[in-house]
N, C-alpha and C. Protein backbone atom coordinates (compact mmCIF):
# COMPACT_ATOMS: atom_id res chain seq x y z
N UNK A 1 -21.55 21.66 7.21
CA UNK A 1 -20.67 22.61 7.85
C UNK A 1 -19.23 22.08 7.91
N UNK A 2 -19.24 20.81 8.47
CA UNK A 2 -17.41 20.50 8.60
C UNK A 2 -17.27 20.36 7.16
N UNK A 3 -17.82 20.21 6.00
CA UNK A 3 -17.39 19.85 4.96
C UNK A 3 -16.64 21.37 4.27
N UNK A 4 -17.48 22.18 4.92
CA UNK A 4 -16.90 23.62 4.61
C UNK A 4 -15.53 23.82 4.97
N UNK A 5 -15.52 23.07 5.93
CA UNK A 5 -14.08 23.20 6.82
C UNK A 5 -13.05 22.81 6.21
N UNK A 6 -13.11 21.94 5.69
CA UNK A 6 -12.28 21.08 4.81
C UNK A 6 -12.14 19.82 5.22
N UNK A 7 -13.28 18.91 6.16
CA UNK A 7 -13.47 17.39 6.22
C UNK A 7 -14.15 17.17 5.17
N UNK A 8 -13.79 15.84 4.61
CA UNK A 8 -14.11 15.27 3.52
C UNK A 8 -14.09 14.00 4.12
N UNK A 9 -15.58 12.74 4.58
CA UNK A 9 -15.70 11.79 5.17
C UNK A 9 -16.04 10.73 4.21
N UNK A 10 -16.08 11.01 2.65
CA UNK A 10 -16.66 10.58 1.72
C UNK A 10 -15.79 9.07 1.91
N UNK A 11 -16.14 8.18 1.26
CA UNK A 11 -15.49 6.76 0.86
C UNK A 11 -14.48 7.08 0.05
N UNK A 12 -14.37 7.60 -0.80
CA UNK A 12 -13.06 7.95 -1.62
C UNK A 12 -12.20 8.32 -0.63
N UNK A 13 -12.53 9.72 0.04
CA UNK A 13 -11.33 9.97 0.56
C UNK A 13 -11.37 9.25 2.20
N UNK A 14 -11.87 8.37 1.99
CA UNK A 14 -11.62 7.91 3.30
C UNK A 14 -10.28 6.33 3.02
N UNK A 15 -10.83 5.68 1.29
CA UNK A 15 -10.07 5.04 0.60
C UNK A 15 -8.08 5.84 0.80
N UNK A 16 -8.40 6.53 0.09
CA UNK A 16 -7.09 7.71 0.02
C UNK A 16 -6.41 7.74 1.22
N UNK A 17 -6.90 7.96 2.14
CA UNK A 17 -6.50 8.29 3.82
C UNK A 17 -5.57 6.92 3.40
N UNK A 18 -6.53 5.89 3.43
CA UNK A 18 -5.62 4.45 3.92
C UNK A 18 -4.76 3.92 3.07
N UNK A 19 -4.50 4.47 2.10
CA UNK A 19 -3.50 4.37 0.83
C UNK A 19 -2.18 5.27 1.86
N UNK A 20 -2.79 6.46 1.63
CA UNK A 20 -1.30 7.49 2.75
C UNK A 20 -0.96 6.57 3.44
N UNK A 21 -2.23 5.67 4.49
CA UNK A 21 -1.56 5.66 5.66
C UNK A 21 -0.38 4.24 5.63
N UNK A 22 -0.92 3.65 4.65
CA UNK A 22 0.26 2.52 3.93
C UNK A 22 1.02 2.98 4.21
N UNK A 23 1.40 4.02 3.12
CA UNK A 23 2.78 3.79 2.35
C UNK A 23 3.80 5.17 3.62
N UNK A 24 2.85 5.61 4.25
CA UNK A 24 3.45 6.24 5.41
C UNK A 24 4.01 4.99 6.60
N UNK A 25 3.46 3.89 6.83
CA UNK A 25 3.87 2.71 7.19
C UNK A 25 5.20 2.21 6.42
N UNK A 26 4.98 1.82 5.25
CA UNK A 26 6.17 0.94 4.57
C UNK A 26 7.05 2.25 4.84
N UNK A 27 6.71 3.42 4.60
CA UNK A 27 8.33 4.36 4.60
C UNK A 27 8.72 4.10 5.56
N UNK A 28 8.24 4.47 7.19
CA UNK A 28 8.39 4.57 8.70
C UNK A 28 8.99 3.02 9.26
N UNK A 29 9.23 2.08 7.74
CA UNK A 29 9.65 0.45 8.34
C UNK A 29 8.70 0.05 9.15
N UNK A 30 7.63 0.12 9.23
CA UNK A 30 6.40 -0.42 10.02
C UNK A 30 5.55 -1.34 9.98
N UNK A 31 6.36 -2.73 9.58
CA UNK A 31 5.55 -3.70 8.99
C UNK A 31 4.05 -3.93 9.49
N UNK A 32 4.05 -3.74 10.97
CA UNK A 32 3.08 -4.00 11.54
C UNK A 32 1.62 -2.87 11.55
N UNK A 33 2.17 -1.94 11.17
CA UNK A 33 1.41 -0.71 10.81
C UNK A 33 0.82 -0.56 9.63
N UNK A 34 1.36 -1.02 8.46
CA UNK A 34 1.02 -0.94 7.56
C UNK A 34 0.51 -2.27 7.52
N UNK A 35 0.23 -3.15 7.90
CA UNK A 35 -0.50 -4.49 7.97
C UNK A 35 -1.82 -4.37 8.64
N UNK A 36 -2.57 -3.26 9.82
CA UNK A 36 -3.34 -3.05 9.79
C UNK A 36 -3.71 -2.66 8.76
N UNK A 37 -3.68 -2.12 7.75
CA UNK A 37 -4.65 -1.78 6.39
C UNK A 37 -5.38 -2.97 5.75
N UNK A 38 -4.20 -4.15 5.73
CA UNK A 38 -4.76 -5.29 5.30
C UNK A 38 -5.88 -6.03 6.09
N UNK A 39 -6.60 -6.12 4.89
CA UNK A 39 -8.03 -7.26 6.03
C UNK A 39 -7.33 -8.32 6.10
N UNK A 40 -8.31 -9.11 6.96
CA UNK A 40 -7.80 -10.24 7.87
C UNK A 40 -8.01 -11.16 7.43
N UNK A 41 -8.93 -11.24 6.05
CA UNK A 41 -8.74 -11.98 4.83
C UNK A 41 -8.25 -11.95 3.60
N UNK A 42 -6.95 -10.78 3.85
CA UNK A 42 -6.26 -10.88 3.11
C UNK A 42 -5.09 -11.84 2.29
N UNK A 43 -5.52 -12.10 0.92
CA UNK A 43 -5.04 -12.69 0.43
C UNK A 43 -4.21 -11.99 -1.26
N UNK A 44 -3.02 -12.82 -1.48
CA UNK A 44 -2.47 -12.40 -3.14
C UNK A 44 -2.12 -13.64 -3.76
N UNK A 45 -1.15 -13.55 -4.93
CA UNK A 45 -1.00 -14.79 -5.22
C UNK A 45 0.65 -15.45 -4.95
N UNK A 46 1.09 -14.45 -4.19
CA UNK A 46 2.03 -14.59 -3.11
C UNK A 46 2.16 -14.80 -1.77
N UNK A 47 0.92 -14.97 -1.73
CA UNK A 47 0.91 -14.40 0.28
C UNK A 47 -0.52 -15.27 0.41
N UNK A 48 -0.74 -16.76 0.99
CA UNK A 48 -1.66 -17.24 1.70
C UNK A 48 -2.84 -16.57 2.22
N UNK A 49 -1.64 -15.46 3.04
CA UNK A 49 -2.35 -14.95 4.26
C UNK A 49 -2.03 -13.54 4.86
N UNK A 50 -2.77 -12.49 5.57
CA UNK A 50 -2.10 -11.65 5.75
C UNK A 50 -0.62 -11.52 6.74
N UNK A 51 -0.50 -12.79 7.65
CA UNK A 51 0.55 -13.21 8.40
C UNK A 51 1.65 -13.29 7.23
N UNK A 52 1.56 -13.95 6.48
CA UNK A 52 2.76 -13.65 5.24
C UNK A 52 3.37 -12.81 4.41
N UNK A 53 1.92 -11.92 4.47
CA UNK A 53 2.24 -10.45 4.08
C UNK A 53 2.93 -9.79 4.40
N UNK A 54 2.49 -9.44 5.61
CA UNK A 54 3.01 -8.75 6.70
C UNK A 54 4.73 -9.27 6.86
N UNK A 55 4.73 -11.18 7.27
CA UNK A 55 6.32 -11.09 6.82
C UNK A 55 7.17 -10.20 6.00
N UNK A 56 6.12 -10.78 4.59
CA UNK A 56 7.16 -10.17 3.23
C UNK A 56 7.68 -8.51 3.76
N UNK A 57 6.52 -7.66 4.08
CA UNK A 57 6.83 -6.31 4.45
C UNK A 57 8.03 -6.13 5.38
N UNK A 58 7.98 -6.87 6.77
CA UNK A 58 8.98 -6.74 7.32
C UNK A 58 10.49 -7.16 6.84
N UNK A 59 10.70 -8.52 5.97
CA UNK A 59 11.89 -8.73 5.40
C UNK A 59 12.32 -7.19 4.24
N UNK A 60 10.92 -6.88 3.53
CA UNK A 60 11.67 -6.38 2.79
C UNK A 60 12.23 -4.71 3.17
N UNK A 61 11.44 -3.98 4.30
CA UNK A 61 11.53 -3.12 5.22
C UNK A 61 13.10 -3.22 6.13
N UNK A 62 13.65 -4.47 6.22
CA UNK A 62 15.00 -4.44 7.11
C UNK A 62 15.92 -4.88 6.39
N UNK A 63 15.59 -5.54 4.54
CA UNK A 63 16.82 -5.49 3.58
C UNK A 63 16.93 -3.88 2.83
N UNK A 64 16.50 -2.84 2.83
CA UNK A 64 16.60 -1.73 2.56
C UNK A 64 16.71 -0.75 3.65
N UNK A 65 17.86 -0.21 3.52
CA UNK A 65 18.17 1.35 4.52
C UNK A 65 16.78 2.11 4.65
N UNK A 66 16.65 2.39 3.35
CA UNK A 66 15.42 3.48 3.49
C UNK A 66 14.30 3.26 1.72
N UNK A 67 13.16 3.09 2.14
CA UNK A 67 12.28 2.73 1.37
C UNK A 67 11.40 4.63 1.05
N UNK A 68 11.72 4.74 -0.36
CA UNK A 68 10.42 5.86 -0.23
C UNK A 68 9.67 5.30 -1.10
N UNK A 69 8.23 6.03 -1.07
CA UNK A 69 7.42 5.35 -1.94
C UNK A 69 6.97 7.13 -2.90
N UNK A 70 6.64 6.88 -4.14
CA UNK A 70 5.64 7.73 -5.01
C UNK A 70 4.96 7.05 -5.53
N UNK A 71 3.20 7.36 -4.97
CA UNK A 71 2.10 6.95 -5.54
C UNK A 71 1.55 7.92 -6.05
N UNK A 72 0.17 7.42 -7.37
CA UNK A 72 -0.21 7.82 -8.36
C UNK A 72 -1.55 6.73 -8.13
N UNK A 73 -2.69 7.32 -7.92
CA UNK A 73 -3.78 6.70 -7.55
C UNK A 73 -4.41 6.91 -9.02
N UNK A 74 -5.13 6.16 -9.87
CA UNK A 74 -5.42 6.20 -10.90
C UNK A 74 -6.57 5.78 -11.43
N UNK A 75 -6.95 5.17 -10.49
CA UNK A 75 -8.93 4.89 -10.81
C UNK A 75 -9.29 4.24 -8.85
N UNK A 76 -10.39 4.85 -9.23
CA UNK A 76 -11.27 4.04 -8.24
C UNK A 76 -12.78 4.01 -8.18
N UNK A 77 -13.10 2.83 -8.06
CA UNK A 77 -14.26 2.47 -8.21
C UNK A 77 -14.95 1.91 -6.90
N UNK A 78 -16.10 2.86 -6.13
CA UNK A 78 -16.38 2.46 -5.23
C UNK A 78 -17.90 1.59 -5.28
N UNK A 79 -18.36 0.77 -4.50
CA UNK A 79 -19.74 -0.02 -4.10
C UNK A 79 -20.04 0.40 -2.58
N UNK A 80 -20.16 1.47 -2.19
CA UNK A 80 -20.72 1.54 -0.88
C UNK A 80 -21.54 0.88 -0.13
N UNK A 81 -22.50 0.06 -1.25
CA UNK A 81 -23.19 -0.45 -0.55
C UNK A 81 -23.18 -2.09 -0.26
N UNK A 82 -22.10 -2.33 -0.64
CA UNK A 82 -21.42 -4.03 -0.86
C UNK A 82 -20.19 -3.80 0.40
N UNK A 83 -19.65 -2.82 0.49
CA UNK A 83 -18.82 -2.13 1.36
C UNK A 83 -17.17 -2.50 0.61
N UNK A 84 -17.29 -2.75 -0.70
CA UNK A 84 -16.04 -3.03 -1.41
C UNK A 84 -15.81 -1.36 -2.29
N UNK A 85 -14.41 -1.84 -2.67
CA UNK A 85 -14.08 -0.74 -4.23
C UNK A 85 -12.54 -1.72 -4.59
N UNK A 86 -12.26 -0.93 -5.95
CA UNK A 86 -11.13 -1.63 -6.66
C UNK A 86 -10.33 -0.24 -6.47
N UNK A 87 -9.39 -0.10 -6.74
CA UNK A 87 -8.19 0.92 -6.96
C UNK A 87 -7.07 0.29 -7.68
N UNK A 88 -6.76 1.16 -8.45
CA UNK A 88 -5.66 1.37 -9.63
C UNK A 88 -4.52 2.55 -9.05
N UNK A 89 -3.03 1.65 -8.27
CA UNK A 89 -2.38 2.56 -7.98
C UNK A 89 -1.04 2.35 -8.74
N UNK A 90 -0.21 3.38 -8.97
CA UNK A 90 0.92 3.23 -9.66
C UNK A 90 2.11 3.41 -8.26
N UNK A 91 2.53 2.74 -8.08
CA UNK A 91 3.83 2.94 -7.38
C UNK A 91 5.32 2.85 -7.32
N UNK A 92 5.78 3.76 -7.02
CA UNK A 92 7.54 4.21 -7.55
C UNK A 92 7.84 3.98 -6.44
N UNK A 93 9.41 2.71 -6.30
CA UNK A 93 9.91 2.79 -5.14
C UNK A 93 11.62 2.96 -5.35
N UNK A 94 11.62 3.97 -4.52
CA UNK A 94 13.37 4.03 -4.05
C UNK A 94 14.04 4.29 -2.77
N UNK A 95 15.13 4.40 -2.74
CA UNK A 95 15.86 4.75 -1.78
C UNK A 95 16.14 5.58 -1.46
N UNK A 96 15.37 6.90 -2.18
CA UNK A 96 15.59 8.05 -1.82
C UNK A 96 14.34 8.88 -1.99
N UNK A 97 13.74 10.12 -1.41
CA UNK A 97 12.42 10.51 -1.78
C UNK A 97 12.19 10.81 -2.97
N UNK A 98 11.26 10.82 -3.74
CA UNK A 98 10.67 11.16 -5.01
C UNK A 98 9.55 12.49 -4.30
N UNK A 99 9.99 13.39 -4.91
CA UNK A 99 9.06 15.12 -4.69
C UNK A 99 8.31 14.76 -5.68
N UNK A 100 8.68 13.98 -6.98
CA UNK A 100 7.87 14.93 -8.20
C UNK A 100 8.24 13.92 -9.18
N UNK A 101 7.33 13.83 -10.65
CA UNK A 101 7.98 12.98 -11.55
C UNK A 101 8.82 13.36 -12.02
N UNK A 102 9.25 14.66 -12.51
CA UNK A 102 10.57 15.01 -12.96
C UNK A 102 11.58 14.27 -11.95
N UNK A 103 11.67 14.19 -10.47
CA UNK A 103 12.73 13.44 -9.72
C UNK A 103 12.39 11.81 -10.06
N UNK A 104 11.58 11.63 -10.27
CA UNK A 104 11.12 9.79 -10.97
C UNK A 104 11.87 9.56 -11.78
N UNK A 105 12.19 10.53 -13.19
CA UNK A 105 12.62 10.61 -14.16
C UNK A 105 13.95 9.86 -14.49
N UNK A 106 14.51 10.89 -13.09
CA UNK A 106 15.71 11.06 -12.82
C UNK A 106 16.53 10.07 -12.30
N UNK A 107 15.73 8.98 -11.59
CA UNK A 107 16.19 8.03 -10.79
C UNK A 107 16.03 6.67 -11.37
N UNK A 108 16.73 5.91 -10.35
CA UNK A 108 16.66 4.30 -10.66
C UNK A 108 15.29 3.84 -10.55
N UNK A 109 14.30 4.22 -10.26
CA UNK A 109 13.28 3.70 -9.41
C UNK A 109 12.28 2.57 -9.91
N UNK A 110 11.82 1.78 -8.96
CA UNK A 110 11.14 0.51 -9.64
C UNK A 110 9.14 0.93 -9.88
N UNK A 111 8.87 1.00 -11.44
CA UNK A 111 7.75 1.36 -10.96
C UNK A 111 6.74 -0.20 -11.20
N UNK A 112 5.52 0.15 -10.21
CA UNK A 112 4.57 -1.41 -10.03
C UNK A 112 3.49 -0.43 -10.37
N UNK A 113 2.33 -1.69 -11.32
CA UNK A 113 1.02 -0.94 -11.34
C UNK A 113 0.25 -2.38 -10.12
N UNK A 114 -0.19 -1.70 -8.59
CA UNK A 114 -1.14 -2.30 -8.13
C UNK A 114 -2.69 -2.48 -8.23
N UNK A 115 -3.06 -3.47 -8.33
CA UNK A 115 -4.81 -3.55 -8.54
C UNK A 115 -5.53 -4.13 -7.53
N UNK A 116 -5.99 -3.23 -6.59
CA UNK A 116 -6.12 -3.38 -5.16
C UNK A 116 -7.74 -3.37 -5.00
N UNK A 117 -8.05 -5.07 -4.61
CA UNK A 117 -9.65 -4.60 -4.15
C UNK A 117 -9.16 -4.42 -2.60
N UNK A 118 -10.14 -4.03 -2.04
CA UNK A 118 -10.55 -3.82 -1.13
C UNK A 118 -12.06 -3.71 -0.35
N UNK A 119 -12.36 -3.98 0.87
CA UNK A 119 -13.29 -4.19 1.92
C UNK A 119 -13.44 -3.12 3.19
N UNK A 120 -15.07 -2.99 3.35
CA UNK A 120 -14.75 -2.78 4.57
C UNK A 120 -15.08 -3.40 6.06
N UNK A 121 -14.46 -3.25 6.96
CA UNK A 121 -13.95 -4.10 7.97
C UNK A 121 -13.77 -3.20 9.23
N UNK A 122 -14.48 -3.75 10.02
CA UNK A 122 -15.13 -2.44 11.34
C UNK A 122 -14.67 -1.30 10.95
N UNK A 123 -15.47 -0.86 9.77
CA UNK A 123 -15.63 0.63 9.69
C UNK A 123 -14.46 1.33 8.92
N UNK A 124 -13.81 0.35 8.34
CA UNK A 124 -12.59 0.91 7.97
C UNK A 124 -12.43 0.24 6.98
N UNK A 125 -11.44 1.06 5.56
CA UNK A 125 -10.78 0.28 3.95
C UNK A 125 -9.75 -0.42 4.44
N UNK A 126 -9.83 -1.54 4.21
CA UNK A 126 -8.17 -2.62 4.23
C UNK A 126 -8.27 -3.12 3.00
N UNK A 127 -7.61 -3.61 2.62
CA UNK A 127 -6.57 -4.29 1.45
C UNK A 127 -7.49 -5.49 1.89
N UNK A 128 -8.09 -6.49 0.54
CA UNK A 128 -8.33 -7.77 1.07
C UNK A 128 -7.44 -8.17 -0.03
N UNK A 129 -7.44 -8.09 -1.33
CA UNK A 129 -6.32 -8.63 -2.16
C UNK A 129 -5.77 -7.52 -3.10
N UNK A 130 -4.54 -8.19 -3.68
CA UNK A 130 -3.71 -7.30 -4.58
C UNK A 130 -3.18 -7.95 -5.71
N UNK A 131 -3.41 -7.17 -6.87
CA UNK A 131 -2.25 -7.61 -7.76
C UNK A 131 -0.98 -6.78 -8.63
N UNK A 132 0.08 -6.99 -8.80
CA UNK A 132 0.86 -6.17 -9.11
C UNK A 132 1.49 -6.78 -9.79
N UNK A 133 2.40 -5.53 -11.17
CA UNK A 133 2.87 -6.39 -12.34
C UNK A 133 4.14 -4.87 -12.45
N UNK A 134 4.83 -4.97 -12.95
CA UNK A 134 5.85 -3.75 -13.95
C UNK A 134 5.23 -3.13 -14.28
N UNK A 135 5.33 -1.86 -14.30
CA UNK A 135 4.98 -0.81 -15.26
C UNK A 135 6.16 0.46 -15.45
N UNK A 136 5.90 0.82 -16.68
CA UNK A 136 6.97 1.97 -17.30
C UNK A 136 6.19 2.97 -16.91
N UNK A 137 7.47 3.97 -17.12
CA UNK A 137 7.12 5.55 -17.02
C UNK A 137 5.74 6.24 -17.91
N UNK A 138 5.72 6.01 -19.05
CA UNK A 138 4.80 6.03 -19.54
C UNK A 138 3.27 5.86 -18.90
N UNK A 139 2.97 4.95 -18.01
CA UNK A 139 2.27 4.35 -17.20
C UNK A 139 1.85 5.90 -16.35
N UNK A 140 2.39 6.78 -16.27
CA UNK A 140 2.26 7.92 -15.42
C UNK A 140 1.22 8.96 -16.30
C-alpha cells in the first residue's frame, strides 16, 4: 500500500536518499551534516579518518562562497545481505547551480568520477570509503 503511495523503502533508494542528503550538506556548508553519512570507519587515501574528512569538508566549505554540486549516479551495486553496496557517482562542482547538463556545458565546472563503497551502520548507508579521480564531460 505505501508503495502505491509513492514510498519507496528499497536499499537503492534508501542508498539515493543519502547521496541527496550529502550533497544537500556540502551545498548548505554543513561539514558536520554531511559527515554523518560517513561511517565511523571511514576511511580514503587522503583522510586516515572520518575526523579528517570531515576537516577537509569544512576547510573546503569556508574557502568557497558557494559550493553547488551536480550528481549523476551511475551504477550501483547492492549486497543486502553483507549490508554493503559500491556506487559509481559522477560529480560536477561549481559556484553556481547546475539545472541541467546543457548548464554543465556551459560552465567552468570541475567534474570527479567517485567510487563509493559503502556500509550499513545502525540502520543506515554511510560512506565507509571513497575513491575519486577527473573525469570529462564525456563521462556523462
Amino acid at each position: 500500500m505505501l508503495t502505491a503511495c509513492g514510498t519507496d523503502d528499497s536499499p537503492e533508494a534508501q542508498l539515493r536518499a543519502a547521496v541527496d542528503a550529502f550533497v544537500d550538506a556540502v551545498e548548505a556548508a554543513a561539514p558536520r551534516a554531511a559527515g554523518d553519512i560517513l561511517h565511523s570507519a571511514y576511511r580514503d587515501a587522503r583522510h586516515p579518518d572520518k575526523r579528517s574528512a570531515v576537516a577537509t569538508l569544512f576547510w573546503y566549505t569556508r574557502q568557497h562562497s558557494a559550493v553547488h554540486l551536480f550528481t549523476a549516479i551511475r551504477a550501483i551495486e547492492l549486497d543486502p545481505s553483507a549490508g554493503s553496496a559500491r556506487s559509481r557517482i559522477l560529480v560536477a562542482m561549481a559556484g553556481v547551480p547546475i539545472e541541467s547538463i546543457e548548464t554543465l556545458v556551459s560552465l567552468n565546472a570541475d567534474l570527479y568520477r567517485f567510487d563509493v563503497d559503502w556500509q550499513l551502520e545502525e540502520g543506515a548507508w554511510r560512506v565507509i570509503s571513497s575513491r575519486w579521480q577527473r573525469a570529462d564531460l564525456s563521462s556523462l
